[in-house]
Protein backbone atom coordinates (compact mmCIF):
# COMPACT_ATOMS: atom_id res chain seq x y z
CA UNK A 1 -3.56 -8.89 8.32
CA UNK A 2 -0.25 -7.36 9.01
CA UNK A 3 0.36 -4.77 11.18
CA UNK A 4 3.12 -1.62 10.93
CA UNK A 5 3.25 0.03 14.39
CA UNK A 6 -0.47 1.41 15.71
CA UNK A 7 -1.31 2.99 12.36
CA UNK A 8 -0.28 1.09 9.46
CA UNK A 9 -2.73 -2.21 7.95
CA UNK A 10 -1.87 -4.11 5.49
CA UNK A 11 -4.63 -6.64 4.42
CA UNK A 12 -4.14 -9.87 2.32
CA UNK A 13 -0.49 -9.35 1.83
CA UNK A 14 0.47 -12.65 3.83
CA UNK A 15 -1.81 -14.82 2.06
CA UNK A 16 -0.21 -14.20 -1.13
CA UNK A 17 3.28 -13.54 -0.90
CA UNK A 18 6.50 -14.54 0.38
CA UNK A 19 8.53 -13.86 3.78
CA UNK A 20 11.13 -11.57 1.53
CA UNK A 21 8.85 -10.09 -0.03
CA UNK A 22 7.04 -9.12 3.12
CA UNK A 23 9.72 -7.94 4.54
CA UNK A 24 11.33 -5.33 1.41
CA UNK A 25 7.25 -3.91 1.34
CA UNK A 26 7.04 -3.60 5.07
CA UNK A 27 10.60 -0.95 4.42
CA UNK A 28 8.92 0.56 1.10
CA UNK A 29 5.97 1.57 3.08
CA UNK A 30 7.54 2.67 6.61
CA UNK A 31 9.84 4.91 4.67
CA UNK A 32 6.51 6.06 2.15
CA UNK A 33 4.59 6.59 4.91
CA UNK A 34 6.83 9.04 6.72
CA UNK A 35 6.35 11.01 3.92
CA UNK A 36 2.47 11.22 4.34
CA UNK A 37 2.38 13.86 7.50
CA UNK A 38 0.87 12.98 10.88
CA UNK A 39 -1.83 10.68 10.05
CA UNK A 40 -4.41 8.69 12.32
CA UNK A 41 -4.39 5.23 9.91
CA UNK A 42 -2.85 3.66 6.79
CA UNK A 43 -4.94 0.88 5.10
CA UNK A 44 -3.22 -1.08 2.32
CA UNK A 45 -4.88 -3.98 0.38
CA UNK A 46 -3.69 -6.19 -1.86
CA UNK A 47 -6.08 -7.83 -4.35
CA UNK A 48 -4.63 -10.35 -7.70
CA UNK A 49 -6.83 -9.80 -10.55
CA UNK A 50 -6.05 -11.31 -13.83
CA UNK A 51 -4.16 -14.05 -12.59
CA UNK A 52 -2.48 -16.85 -15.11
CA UNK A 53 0.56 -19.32 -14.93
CA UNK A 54 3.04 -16.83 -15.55
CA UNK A 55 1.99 -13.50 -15.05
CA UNK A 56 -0.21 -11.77 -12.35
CA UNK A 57 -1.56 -8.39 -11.81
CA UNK A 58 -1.58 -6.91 -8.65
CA UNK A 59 -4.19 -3.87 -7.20
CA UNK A 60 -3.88 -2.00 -4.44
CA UNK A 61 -6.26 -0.25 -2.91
CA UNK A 62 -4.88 2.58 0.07
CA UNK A 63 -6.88 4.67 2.56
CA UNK A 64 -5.75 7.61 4.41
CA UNK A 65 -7.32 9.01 7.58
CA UNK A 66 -5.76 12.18 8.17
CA UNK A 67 -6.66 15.40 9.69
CA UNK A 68 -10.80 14.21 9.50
CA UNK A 69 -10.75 13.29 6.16
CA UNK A 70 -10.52 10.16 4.38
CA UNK A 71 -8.31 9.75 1.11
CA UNK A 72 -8.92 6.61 -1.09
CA UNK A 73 -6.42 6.01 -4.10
CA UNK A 74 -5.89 2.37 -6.07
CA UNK A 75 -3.21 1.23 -8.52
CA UNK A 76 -2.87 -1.93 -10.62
CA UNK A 77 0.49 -3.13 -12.02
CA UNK A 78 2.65 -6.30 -13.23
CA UNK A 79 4.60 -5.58 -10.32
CA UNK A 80 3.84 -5.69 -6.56
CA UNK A 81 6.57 -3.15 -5.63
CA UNK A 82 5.77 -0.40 -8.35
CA UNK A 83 1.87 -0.41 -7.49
CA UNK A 84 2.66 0.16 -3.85
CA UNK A 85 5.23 2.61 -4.51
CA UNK A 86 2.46 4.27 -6.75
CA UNK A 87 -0.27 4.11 -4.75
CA UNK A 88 1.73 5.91 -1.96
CA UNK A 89 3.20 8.58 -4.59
CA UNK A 90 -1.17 9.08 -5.37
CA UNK A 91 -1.75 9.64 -1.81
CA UNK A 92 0.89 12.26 -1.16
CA UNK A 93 -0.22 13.86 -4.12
CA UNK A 94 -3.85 13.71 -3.13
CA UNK A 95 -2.94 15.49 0.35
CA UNK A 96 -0.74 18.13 -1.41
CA UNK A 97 2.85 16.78 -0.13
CA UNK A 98 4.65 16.99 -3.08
């Protein structure tokens, strides 16, 4: 597990991806999260599904504590950076940030 300051998770991310990689998400979702109000805790989790020699997809399944409630959104793309970037987009959607 990696952790982004006291409220951020991010759960099977370092198990299947590279230092540089690592580092661009760990920007992507600091400058997401910002974005996402005052909230008590950001869970991220990475999953593969449908893996084969030369392509991969990648889900990611976010949770939201914030305000008392709990907001649950989940992407799947080709690419890790666009299902991130989407799952966060779903979340401040879901909380009415837009």
């Amino acid at each position: 597990m990696i952790q982004l300051g006291e409220r951020i998770e991010l759960k099977e991310f370092k198990e299947h991806l590279e230092p540089g990689e690592i580092t661009i998400l760990k920007k992507l979702i600091g400058n997401k999260a910002n974005h996402l109000g005052d909230f008590k805790k950001l869970t991220i989790h990475l999953k593969e599904v449908h893996k084969k020699e030369k392509s991969q997809k990648f889900q990611i399944n976010a949770q939201l504590d914030l305000d008392n409630k709990l907001y649950e959104v989940e992407a799947t793309n080709f690419n890790l950076f666009f299902t991130v970037n989407d799952v966060l987009e779903k979340l401040k959607t879901e909380i009415g940030k837009h």
